[in-house]
Structures are given as C-alpha cells and as structure tokens.
PDB file of N, CA and C in Angstrom:
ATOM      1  N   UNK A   1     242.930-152.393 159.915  1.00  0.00           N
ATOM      2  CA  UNK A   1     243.220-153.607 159.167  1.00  0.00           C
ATOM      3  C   UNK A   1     242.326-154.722 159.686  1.00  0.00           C
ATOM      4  N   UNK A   2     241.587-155.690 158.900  1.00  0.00           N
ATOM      5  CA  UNK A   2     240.814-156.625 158.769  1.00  0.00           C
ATOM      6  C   UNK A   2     241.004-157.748 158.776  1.00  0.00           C
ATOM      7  N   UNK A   3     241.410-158.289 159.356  1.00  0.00           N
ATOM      8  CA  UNK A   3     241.986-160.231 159.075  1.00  0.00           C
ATOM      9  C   UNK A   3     241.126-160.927 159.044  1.00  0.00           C
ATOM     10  N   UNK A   4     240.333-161.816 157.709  1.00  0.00           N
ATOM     11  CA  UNK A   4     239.657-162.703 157.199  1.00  0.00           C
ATOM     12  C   UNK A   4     239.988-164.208 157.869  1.00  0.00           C
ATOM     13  N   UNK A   5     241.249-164.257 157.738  1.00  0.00           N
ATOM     14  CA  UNK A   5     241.417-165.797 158.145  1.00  0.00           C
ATOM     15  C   UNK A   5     242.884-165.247 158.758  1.00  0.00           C
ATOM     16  N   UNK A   6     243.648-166.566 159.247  1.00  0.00           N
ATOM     17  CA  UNK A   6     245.169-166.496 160.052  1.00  0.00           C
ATOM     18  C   UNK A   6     245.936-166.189 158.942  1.00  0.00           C
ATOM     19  N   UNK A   7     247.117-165.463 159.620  1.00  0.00           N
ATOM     20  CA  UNK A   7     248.018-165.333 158.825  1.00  0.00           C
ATOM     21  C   UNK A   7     248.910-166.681 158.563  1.00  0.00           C
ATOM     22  N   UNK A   8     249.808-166.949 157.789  1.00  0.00           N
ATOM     23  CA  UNK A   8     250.818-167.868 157.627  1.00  0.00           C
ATOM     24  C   UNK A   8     251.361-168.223 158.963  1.00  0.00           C
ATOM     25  N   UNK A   9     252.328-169.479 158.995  1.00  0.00           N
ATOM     26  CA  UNK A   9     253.306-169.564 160.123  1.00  0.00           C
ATOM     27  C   UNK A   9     254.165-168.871 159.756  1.00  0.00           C
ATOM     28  N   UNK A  10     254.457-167.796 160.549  1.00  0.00           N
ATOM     29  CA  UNK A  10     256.045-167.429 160.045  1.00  0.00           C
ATOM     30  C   UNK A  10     257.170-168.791 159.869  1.00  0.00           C
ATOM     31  N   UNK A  11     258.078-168.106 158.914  1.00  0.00           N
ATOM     32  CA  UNK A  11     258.731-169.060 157.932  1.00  0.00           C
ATOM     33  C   UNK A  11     260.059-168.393 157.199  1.00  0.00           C
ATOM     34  N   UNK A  12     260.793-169.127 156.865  1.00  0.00           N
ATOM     35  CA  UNK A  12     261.853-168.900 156.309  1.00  0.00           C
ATOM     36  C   UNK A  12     262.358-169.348 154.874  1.00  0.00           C
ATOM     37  N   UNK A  13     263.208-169.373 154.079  1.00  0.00           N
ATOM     38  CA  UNK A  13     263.560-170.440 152.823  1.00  0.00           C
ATOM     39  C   UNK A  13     262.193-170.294 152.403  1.00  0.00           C
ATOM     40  N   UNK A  14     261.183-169.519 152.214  1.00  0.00           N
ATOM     41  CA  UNK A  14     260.344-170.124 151.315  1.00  0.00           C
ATOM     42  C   UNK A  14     260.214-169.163 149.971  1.00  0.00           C
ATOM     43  N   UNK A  15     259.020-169.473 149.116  1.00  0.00           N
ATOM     44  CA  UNK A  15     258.973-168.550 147.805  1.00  0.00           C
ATOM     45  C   UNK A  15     257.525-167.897 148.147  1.00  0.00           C
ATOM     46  N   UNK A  16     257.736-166.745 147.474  1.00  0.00           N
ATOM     47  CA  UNK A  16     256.537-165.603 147.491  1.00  0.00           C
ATOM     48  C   UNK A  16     256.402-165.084 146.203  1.00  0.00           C
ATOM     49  N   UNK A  17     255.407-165.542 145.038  1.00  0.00           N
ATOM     50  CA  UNK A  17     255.417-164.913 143.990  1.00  0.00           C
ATOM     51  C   UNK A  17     253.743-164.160 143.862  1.00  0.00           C
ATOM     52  N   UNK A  18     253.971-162.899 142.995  1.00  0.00           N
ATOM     53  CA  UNK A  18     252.559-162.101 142.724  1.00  0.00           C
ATOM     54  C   UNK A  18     252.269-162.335 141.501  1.00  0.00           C
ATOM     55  N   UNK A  19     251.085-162.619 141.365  1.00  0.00           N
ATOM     56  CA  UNK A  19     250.207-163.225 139.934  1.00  0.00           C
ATOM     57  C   UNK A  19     249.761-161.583 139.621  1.00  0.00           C
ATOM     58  N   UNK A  20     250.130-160.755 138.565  1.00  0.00           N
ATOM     59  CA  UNK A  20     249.714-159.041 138.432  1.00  0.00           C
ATOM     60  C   UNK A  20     248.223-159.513 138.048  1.00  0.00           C
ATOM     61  N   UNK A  21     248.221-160.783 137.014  1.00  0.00           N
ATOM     62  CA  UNK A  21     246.562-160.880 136.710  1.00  0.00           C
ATOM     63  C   UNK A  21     245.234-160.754 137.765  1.00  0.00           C
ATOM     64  N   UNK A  22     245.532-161.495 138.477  1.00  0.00           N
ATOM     65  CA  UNK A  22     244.781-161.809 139.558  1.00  0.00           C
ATOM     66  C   UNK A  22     244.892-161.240 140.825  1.00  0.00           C
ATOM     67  N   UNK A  23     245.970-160.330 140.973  1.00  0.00           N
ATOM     68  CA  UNK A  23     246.593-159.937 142.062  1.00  0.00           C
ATOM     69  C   UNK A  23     246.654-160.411 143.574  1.00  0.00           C
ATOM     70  N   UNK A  24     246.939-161.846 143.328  1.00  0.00           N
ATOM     71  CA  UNK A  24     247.557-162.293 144.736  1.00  0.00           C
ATOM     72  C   UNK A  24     248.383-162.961 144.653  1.00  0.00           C
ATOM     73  N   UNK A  25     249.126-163.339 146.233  1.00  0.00           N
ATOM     74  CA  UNK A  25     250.387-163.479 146.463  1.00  0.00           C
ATOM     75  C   UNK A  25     250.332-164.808 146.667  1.00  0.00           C
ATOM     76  N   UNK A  26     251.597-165.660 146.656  1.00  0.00           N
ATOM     77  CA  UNK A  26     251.254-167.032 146.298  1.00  0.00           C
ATOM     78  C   UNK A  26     252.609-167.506 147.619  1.00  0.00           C
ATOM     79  N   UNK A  27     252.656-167.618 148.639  1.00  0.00           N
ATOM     80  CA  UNK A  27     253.615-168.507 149.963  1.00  0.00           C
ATOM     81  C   UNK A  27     253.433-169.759 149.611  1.00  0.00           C
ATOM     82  N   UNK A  28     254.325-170.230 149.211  1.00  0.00           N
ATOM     83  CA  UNK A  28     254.805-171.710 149.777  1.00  0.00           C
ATOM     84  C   UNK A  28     255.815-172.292 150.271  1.00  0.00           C
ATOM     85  N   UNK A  29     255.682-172.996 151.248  1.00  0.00           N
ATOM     86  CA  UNK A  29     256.615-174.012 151.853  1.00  0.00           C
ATOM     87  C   UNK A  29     257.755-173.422 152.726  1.00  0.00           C
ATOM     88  N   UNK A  30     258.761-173.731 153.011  1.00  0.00           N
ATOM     89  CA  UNK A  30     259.814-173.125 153.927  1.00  0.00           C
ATOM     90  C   UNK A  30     260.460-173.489 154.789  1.00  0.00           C
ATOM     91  N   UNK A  31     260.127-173.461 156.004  1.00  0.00           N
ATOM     92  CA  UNK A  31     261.157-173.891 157.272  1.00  0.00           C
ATOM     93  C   UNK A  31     260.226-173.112 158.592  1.00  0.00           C
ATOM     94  N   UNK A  32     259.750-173.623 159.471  1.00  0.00           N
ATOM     95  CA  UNK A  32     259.478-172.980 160.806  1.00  0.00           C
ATOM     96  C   UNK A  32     260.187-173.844 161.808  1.00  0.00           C
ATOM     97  N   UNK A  33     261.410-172.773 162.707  1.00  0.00           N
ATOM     98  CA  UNK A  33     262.061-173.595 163.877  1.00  0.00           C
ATOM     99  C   UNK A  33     261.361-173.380 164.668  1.00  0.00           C
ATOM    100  N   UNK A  34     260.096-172.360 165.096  1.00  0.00           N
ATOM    101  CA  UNK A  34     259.185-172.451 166.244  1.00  0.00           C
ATOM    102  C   UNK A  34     258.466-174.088 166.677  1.00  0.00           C
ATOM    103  N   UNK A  35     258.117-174.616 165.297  1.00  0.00           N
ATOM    104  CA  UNK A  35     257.526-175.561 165.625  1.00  0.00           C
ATOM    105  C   UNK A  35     258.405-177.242 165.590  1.00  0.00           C
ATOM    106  N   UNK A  36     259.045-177.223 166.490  1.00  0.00           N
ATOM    107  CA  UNK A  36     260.179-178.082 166.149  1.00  0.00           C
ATOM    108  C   UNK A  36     260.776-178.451 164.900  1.00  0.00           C
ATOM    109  N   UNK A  37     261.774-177.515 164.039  1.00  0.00           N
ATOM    110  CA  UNK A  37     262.039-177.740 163.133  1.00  0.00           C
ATOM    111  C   UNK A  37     261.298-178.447 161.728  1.00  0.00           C
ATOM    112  N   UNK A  38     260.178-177.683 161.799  1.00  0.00           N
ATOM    113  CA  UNK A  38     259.562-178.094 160.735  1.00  0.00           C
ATOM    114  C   UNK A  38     259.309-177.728 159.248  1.00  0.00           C
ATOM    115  N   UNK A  39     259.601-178.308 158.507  1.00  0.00           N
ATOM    116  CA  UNK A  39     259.235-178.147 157.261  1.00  0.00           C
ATOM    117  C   UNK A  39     257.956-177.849 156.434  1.00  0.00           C
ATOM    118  N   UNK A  40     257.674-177.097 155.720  1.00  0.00           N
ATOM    119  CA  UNK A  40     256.749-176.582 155.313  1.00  0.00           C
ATOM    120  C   UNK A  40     255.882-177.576 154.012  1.00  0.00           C
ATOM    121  N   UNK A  41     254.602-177.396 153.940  1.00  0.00           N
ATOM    122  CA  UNK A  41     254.169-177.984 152.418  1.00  0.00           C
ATOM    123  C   UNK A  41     252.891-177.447 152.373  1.00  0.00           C
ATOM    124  N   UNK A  42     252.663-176.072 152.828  1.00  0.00           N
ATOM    125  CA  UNK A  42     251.002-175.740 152.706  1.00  0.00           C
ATOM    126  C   UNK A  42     251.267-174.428 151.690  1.00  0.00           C
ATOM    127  N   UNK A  43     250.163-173.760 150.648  1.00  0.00           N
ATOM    128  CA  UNK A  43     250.464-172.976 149.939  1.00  0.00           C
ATOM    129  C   UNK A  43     249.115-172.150 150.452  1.00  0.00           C
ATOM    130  N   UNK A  44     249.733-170.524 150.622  1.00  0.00           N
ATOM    131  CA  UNK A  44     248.738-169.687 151.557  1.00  0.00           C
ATOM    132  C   UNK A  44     248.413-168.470 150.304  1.00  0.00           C
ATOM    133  N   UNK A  45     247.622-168.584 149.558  1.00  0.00           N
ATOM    134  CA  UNK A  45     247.120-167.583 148.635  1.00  0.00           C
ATOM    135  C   UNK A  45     246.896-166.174 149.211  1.00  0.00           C
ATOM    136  N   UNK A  46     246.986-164.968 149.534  1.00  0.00           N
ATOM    137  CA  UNK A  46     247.044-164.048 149.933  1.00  0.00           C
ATOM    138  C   UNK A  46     245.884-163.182 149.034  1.00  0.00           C
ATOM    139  N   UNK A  47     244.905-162.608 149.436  1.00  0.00           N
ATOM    140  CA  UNK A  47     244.432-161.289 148.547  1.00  0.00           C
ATOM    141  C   UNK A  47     244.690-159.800 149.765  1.00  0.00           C
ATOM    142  N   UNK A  48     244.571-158.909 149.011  1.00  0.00           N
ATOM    143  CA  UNK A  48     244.730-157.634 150.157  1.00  0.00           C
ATOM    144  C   UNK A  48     243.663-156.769 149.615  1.00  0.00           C
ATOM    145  N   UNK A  49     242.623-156.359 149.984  1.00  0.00           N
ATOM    146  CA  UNK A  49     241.807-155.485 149.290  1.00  0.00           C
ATOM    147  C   UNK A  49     241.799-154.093 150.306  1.00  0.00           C
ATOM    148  N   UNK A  50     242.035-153.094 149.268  1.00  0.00           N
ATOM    149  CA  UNK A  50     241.933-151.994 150.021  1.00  0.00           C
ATOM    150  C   UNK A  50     240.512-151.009 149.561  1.00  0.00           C
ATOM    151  N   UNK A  51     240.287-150.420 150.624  1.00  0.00           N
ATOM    152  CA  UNK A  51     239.425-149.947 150.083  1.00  0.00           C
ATOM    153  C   UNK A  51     239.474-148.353 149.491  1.00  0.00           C
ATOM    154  N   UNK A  52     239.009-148.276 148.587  1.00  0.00           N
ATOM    155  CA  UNK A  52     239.430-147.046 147.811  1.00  0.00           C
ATOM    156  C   UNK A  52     238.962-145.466 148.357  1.00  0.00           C
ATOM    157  N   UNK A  53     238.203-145.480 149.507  1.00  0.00           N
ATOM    158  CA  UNK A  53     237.562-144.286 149.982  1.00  0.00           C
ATOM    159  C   UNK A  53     238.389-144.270 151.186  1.00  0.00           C
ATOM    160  N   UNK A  54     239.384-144.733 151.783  1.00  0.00           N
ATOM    161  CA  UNK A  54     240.275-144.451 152.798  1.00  0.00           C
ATOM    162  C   UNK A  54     241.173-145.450 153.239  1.00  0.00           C
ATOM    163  N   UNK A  55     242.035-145.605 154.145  1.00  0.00           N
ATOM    164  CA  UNK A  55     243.538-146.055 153.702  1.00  0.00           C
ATOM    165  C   UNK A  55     243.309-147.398 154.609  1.00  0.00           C
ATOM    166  N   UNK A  56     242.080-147.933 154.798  1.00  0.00           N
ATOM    167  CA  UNK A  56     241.957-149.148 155.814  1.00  0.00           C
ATOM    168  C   UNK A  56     241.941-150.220 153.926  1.00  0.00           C
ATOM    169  N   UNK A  57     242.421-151.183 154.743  1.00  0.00           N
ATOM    170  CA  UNK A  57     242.617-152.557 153.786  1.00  0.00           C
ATOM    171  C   UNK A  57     242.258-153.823 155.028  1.00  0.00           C
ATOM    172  N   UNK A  58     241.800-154.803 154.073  1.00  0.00           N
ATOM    173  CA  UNK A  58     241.758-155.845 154.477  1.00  0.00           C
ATOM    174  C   UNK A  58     242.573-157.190 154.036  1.00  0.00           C
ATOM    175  N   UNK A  59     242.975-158.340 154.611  1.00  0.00           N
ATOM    176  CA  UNK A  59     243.555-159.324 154.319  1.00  0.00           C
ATOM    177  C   UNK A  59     242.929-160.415 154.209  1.00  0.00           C
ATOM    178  N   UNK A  60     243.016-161.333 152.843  1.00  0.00           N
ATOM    179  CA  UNK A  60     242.390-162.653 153.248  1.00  0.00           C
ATOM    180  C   UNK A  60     243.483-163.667 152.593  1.00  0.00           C
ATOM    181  N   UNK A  61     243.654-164.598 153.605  1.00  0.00           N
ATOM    182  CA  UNK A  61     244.562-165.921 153.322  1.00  0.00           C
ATOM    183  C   UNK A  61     243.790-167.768 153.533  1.00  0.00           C
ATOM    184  N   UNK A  62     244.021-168.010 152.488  1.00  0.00           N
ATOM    185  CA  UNK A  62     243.605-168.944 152.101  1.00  0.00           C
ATOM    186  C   UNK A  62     244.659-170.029 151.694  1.00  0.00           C
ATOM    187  N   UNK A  63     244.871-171.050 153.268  1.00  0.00           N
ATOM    188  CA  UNK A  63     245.677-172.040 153.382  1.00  0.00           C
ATOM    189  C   UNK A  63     245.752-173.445 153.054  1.00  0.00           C
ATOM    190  N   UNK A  64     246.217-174.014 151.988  1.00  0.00           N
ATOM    191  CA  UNK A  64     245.736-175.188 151.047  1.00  0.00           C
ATOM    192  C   UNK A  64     247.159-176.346 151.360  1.00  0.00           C
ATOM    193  N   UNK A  65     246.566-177.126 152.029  1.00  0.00           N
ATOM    194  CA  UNK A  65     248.094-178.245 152.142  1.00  0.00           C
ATOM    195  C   UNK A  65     248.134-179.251 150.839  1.00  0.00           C
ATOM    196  N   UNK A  66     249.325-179.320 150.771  1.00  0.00           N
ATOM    197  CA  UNK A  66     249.694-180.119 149.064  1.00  0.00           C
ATOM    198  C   UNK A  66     249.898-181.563 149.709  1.00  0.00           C
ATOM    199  N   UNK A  67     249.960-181.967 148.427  1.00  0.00           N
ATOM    200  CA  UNK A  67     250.048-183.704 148.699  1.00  0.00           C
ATOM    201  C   UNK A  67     251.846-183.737 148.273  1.00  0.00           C
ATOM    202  N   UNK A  68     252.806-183.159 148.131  1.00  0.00           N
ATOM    203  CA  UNK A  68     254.006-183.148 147.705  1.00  0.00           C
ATOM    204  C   UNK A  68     255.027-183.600 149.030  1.00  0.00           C
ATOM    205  N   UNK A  69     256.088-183.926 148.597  1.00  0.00           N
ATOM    206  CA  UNK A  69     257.277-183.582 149.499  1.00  0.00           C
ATOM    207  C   UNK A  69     257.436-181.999 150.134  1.00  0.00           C
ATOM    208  N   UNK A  70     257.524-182.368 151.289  1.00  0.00           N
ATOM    209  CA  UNK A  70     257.475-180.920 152.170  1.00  0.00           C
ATOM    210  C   UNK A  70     259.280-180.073 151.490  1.00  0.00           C
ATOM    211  N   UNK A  71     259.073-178.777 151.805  1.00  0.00           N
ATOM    212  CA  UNK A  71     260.522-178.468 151.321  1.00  0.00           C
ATOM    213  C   UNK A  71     260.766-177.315 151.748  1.00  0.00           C
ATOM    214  N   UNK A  72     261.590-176.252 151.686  1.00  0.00           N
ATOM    215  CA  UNK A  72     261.925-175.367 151.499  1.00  0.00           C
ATOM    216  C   UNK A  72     263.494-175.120 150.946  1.00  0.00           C
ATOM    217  N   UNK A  73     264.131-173.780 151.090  1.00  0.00           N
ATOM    218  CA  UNK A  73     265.151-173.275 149.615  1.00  0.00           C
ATOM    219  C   UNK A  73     264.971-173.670 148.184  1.00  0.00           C
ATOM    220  N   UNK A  74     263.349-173.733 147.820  1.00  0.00           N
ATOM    221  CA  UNK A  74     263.031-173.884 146.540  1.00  0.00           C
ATOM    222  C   UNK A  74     262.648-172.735 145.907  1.00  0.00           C
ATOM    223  N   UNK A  75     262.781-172.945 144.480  1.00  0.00           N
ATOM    224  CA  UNK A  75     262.533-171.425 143.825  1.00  0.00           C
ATOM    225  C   UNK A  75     260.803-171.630 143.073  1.00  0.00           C
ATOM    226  N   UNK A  76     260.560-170.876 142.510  1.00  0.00           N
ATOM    227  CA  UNK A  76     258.814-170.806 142.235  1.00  0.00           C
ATOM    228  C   UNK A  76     258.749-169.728 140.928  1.00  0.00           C
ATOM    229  N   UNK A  77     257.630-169.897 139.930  1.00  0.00           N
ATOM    230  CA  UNK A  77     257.020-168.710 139.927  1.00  0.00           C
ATOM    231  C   UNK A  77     255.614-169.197 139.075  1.00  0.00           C
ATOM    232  N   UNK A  78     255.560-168.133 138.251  1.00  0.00           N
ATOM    233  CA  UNK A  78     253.941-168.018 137.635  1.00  0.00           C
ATOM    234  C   UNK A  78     254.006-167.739 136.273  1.00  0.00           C
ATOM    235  N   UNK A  79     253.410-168.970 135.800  1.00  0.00           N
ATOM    236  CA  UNK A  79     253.377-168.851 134.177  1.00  0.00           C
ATOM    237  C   UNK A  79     251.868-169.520 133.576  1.00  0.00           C
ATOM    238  N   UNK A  80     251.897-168.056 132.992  1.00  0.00           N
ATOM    239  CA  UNK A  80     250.384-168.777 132.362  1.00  0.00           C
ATOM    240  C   UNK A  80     249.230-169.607 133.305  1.00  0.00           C
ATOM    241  N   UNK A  81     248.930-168.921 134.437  1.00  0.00           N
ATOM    242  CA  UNK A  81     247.920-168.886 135.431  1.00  0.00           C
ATOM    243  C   UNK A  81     248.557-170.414 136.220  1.00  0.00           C
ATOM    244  N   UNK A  82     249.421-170.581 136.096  1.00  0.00           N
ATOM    245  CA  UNK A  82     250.395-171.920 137.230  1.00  0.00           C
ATOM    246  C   UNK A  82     251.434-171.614 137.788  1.00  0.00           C
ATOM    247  N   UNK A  83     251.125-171.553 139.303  1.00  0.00           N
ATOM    248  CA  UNK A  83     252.532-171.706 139.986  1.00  0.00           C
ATOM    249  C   UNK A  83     253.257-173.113 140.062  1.00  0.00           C
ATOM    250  N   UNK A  84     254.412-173.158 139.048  1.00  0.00           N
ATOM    251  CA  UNK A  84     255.444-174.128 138.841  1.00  0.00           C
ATOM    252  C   UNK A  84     256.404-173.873 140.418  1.00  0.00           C
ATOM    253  N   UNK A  85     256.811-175.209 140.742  1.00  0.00           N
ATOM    254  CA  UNK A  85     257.690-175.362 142.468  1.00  0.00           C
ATOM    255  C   UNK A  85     258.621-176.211 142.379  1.00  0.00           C
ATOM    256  N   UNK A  86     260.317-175.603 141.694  1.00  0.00           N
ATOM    257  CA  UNK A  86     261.238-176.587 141.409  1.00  0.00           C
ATOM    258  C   UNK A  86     262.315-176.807 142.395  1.00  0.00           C
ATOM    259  N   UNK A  87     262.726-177.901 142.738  1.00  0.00           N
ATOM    260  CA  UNK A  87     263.821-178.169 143.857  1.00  0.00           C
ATOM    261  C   UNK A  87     263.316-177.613 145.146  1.00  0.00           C
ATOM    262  N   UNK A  88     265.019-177.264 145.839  1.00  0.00           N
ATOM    263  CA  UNK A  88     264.918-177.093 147.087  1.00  0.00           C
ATOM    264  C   UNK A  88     265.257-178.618 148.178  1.00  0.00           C
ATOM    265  N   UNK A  89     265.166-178.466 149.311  1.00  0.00           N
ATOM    266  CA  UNK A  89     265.575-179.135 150.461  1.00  0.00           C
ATOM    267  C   UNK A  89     264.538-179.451 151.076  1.00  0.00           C
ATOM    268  N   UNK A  90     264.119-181.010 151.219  1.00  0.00           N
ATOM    269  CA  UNK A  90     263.163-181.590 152.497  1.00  0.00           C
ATOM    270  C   UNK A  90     263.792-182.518 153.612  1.00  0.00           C
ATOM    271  N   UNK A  91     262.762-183.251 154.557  1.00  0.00           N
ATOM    272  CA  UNK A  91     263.188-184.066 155.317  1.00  0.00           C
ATOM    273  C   UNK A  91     264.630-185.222 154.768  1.00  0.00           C
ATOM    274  N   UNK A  92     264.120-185.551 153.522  1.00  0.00           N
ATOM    275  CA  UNK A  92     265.153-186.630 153.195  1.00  0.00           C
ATOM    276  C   UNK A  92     266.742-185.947 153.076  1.00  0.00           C
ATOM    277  N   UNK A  93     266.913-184.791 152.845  1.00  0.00           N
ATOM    278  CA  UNK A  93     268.520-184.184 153.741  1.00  0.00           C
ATOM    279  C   UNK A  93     268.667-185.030 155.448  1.00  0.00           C
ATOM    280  N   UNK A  94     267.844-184.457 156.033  1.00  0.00           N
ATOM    281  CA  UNK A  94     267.790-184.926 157.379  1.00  0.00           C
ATOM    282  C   UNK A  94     268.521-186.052 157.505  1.00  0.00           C
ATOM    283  N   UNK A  95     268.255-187.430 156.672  1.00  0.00           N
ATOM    284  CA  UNK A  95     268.439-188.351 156.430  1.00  0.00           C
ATOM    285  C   UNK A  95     269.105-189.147 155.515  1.00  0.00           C
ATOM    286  N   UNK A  96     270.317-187.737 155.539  1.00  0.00           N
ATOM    287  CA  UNK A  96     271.465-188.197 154.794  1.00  0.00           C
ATOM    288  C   UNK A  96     270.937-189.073 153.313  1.00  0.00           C
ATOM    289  N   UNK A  97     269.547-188.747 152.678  1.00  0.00           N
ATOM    290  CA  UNK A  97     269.357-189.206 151.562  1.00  0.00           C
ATOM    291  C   UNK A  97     269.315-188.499 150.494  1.00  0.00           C
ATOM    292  N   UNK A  98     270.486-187.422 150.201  1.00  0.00           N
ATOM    293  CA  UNK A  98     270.319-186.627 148.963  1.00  0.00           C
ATOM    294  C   UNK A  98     269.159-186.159 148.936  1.00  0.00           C
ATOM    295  N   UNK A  99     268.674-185.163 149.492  1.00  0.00           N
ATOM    296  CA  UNK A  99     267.612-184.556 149.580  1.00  0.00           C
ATOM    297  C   UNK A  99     267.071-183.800 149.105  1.00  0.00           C
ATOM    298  N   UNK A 100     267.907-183.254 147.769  1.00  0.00           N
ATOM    299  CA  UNK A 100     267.793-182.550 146.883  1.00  0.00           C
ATOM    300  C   UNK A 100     266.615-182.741 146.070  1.00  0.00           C
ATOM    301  N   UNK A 101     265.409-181.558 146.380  1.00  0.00           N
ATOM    302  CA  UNK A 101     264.276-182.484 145.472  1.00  0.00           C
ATOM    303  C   UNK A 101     264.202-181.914 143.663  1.00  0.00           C
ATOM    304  N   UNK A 102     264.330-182.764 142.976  1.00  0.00           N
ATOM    305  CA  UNK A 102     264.557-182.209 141.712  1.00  0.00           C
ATOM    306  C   UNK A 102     263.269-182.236 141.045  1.00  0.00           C
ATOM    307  N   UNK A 103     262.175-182.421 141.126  1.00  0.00           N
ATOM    308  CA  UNK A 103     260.692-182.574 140.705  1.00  0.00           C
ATOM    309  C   UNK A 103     260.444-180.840 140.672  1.00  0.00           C
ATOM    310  N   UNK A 104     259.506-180.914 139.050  1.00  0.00           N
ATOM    311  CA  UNK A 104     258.411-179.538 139.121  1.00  0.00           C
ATOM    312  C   UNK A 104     257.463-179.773 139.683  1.00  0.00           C
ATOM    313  N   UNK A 105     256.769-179.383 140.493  1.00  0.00           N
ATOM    314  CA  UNK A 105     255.098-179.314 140.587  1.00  0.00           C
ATOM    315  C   UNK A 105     254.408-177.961 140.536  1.00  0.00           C
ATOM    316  N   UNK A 106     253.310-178.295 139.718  1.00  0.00           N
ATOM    317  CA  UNK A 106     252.673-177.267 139.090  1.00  0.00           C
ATOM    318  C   UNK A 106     250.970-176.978 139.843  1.00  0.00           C
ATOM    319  N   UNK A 107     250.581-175.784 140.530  1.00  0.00           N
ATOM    320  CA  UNK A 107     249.362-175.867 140.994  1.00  0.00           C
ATOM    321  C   UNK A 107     248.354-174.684 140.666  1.00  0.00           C
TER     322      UNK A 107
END
C-alpha cells in the first residue's frame, strides 16, 4: 500500500459519502478528542487506485478546509456532482447557543 498524502485525523460524528461517478469518497467534518476536543471543518476527498495486475493499491487524500461553521452529527450526500452538508452540532452548543446548525452547504 502507497500513501500519496496523510490520512485524515481520525474522527468521529462525521459523514462519508461515495460519488459511483467519479469514484471517490467524500469525509467531512466530525469530532477529534485527541486534539483537545475539537471540531472538525476540513473535507478530505479520498481516491484508491488499485492496480489491476496485482492486489497492491494506492491511496490519495486530498485535504480542503471550508470557510463554514465547524460541525459534526451532520448528515451529507451527493447529488448531481454536489456534496450538499445539512445540520448537525458545532462550537455554538458549547455555548449554550442552540447550536443546532440548520444551513445547507453545497461543495
């Protein structure tokens, strides 16, 4: 196995959807308690290419930070070449401010 770039932070609460067109995997956002309870807002595109003459594959991840409210327990998916990113939980829970984020964002 081949690693192109780092893998993700491991993470929790987040969404993982597969585009069949394009075939990669789409991470965003979540929860890491390694790094003092932090909240997530970077979206890590995944490709996996294997190679067809024997069972070695390679990985490449490609880590893009958003300009959004950080979040995770949000749901996601893929329509018509856009990953849509609705709700879920950010810092403003923390802060007893209804934190419920109700915004789509589309990337």
């Amino acid at each position: 196995m081949e690693l192109n770039k780092a893998f993700p932070l491991p993470r929790f609460f987040h969404s993982c959807d597969y585009d069949s067109k394009t075939k990669l995997f789409y991470i965003f956002g979540g929860f890491n308690y390694e790094k003092e309870n932090l909240y997530l807002c970077d979206l890590n595109i995944i490709k996996i290419n294997k190679n067809s003459k024997s069972s070695q594959f390679s990985i490449e991840n490609e880590n893009i930070k958003l300009d959004i409210p950080k979040r995770c327990k949000h749901s996601s998916f893929i329509y018509n070449n856009y990953l849509y990113i609705f709700g879920g939980e950010g810092l403003q829970e923390l802060l007893n401010l209804k934190g419920k984020l109700r915004l789509i964002f589309s990337y």
